[in-house]
C-alpha atoms as a PDB file:
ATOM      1  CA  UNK A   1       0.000   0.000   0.000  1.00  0.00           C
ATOM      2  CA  UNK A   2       1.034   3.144  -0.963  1.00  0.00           C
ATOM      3  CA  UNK A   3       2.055   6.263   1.409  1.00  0.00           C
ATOM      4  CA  UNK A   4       0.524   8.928  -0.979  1.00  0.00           C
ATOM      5  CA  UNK A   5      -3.274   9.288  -1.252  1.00  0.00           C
ATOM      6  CA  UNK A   6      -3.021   9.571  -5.436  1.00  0.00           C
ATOM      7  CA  UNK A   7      -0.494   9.505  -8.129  1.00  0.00           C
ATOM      8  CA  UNK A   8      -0.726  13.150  -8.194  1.00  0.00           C
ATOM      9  CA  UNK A   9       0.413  13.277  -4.688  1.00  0.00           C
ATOM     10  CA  UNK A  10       3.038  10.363  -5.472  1.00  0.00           C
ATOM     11  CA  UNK A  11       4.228  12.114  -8.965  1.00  0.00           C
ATOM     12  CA  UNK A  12       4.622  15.804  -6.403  1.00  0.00           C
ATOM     13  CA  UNK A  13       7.000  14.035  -4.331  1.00  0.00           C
ATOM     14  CA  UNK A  14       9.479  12.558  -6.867  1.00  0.00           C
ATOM     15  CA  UNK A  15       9.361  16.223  -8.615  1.00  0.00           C
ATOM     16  CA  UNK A  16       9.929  17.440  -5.161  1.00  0.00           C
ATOM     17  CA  UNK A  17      12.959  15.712  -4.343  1.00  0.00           C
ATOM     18  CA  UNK A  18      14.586  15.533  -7.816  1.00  0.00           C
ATOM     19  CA  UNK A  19      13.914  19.834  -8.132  1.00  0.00           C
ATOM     20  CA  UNK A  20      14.436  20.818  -4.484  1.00  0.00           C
ATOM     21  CA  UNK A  21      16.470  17.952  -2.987  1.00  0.00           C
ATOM     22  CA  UNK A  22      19.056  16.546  -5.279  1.00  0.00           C
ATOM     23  CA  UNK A  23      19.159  19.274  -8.632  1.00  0.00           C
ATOM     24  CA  UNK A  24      19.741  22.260  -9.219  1.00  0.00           C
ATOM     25  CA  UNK A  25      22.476  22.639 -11.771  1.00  0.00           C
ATOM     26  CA  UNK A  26      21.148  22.350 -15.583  1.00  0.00           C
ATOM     27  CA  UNK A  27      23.397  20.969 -18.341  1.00  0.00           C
ATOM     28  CA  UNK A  28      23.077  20.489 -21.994  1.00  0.00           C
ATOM     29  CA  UNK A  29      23.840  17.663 -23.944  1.00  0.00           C
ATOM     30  CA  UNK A  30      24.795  16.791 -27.994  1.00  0.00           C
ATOM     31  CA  UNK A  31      23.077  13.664 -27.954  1.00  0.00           C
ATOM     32  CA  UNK A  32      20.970  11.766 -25.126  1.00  0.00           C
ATOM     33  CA  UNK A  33      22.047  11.518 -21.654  1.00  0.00           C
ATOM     34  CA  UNK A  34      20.617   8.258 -21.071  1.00  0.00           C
ATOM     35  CA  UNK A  35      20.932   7.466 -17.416  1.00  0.00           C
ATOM     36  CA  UNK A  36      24.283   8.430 -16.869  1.00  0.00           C
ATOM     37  CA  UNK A  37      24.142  12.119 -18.358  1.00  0.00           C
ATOM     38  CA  UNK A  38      26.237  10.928 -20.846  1.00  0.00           C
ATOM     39  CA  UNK A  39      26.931  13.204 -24.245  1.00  0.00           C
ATOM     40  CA  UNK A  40      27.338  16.383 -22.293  1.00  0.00           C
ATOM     41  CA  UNK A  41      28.906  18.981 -24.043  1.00  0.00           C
ATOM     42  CA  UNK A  42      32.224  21.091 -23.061  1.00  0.00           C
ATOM     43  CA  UNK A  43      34.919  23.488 -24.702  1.00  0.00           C
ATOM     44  CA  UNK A  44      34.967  27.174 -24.862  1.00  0.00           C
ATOM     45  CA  UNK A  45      33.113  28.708 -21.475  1.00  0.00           C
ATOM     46  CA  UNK A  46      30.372  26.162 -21.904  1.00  0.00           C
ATOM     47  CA  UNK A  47      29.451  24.942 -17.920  1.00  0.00           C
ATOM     48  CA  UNK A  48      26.172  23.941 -15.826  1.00  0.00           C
ATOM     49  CA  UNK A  49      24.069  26.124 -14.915  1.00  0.00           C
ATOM     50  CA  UNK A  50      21.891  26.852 -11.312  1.00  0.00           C
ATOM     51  CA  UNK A  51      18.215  26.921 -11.670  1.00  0.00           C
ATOM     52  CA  UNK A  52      15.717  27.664  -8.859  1.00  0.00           C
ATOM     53  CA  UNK A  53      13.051  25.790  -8.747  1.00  0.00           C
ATOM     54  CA  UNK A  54       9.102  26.510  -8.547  1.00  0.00           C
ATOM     55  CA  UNK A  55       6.014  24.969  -6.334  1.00  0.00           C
ATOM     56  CA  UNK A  56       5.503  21.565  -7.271  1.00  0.00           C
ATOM     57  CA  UNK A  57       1.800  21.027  -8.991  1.00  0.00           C
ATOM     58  CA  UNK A  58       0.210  18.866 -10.591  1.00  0.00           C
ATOM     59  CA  UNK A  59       3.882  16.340 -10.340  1.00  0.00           C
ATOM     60  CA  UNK A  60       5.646  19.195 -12.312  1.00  0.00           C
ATOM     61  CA  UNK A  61       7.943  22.207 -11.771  1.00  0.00           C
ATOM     62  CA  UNK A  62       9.468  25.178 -13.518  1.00  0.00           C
ATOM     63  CA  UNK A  63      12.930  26.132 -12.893  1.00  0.00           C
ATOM     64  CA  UNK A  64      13.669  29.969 -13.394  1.00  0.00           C
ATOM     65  CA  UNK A  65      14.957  30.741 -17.184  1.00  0.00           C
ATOM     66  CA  UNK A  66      18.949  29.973 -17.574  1.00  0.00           C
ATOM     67  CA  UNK A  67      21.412  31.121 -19.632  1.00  0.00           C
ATOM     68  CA  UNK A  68      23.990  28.171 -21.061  1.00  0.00           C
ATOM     69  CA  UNK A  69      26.873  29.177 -22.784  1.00  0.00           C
ATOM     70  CA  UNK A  70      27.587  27.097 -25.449  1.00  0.00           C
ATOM     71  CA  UNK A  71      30.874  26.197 -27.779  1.00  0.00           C
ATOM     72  CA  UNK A  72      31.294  26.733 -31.535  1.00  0.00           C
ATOM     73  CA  UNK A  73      30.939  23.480 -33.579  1.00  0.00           C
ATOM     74  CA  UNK A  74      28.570  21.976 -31.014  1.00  0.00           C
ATOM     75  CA  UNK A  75      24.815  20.544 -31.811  1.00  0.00           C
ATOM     76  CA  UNK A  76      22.953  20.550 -28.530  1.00  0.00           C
ATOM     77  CA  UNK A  77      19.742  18.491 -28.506  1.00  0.00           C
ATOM     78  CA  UNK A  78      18.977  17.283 -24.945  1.00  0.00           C
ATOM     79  CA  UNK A  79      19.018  18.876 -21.272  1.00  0.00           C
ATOM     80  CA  UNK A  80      19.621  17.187 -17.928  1.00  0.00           C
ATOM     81  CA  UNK A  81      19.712  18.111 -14.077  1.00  0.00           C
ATOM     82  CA  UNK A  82      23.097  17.257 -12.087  1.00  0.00           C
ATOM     83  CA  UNK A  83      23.573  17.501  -8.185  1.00  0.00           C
ATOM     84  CA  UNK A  84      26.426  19.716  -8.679  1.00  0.00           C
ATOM     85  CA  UNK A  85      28.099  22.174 -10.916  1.00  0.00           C
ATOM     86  CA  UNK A  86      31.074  20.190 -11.900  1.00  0.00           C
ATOM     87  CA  UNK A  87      31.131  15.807 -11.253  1.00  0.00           C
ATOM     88  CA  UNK A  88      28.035  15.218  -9.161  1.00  0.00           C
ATOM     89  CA  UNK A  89      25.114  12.716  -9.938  1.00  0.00           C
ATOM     90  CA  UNK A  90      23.285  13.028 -13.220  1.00  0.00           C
ATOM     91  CA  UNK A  91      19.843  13.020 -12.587  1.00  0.00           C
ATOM     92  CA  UNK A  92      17.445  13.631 -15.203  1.00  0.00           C
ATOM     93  CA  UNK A  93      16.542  15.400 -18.399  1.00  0.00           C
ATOM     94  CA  UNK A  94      14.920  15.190 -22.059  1.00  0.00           C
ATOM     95  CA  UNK A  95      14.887  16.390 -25.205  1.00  0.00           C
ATOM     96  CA  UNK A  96      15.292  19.387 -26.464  1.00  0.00           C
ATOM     97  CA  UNK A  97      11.799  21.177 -28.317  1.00  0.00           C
ATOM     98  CA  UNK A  98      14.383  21.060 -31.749  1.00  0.00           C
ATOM     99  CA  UNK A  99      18.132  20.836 -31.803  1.00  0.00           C
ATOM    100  CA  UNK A 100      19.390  23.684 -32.525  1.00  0.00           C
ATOM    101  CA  UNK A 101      23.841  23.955 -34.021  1.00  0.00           C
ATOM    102  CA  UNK A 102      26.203  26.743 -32.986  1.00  0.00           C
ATOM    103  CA  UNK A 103      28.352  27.397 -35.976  1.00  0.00           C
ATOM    104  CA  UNK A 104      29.760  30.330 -33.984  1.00  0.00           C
ATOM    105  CA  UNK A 105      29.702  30.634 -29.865  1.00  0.00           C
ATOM    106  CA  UNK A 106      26.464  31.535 -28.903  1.00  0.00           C
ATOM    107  CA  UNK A 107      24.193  31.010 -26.104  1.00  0.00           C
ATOM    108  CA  UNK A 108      20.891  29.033 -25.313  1.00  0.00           C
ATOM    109  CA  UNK A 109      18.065  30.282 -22.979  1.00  0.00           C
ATOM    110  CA  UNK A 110      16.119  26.880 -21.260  1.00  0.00           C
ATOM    111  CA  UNK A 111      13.325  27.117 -18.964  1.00  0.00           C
ATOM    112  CA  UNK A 112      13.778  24.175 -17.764  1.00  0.00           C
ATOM    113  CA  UNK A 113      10.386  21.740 -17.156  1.00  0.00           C
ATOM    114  CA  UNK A 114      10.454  18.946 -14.984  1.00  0.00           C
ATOM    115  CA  UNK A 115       8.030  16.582 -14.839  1.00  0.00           C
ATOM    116  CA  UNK A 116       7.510  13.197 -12.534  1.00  0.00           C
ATOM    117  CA  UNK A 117       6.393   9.678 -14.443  1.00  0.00           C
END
């Protein structure tokens, strides 16, 4: 028998304690991350990124908008949530809405979305 009254109430607590508890620091990736946040880009001034995170509803939360830097030459298609800034413990991500390729340096905005299932 389950603790939680509902899914709902079961889906808020994992987004609870992989938003507030465990990650906070948002990465992007070239290919998928898998389990193992795997494919993570680097070069140039390219590093993770803090995000705050919103009230969990509905099993979801928004993070507050970040700014990634991110390294000529590099395709980044995927996102992922680490327990810290450098090393750490990969914890989750997705896709990407569309890949997007930096022929020059550039930077990509993510409000990141995180969703229990």
């Amino acid at each position: 028998m389950s603790a939680y009254s509902s899914p709902t109430a079961l889906n808020d607590a994992v987004t609870e304690e992989v938003t507030t508890l465990a990650g906070k620091y948002i990465s992007l990736h070239s290919a998928s991350p898998g389990t193992t946040g795997a494919n993570e880009i680097a070069g140039g001034t390219y590093g993770r990124v803090a995000t705050t995170w919103g009230t969990v509803s509905g099993g979801a939360s928004l993070g507050s908008q970040v700014t990634i830097n991110v390294p000529a030459g590099t395709t980044v298609a995927y996102w992922g949530i680490w327990t810290a800034i450098t090393g750490g413990t990969y914890v989750d991500g997705g896709a990407l809405p569309s890949s997007e390729t930096y022929g020059a340096a550039g930077t990509y905005l993510l409000t990141p979305t995180y969703t229990a299932s």
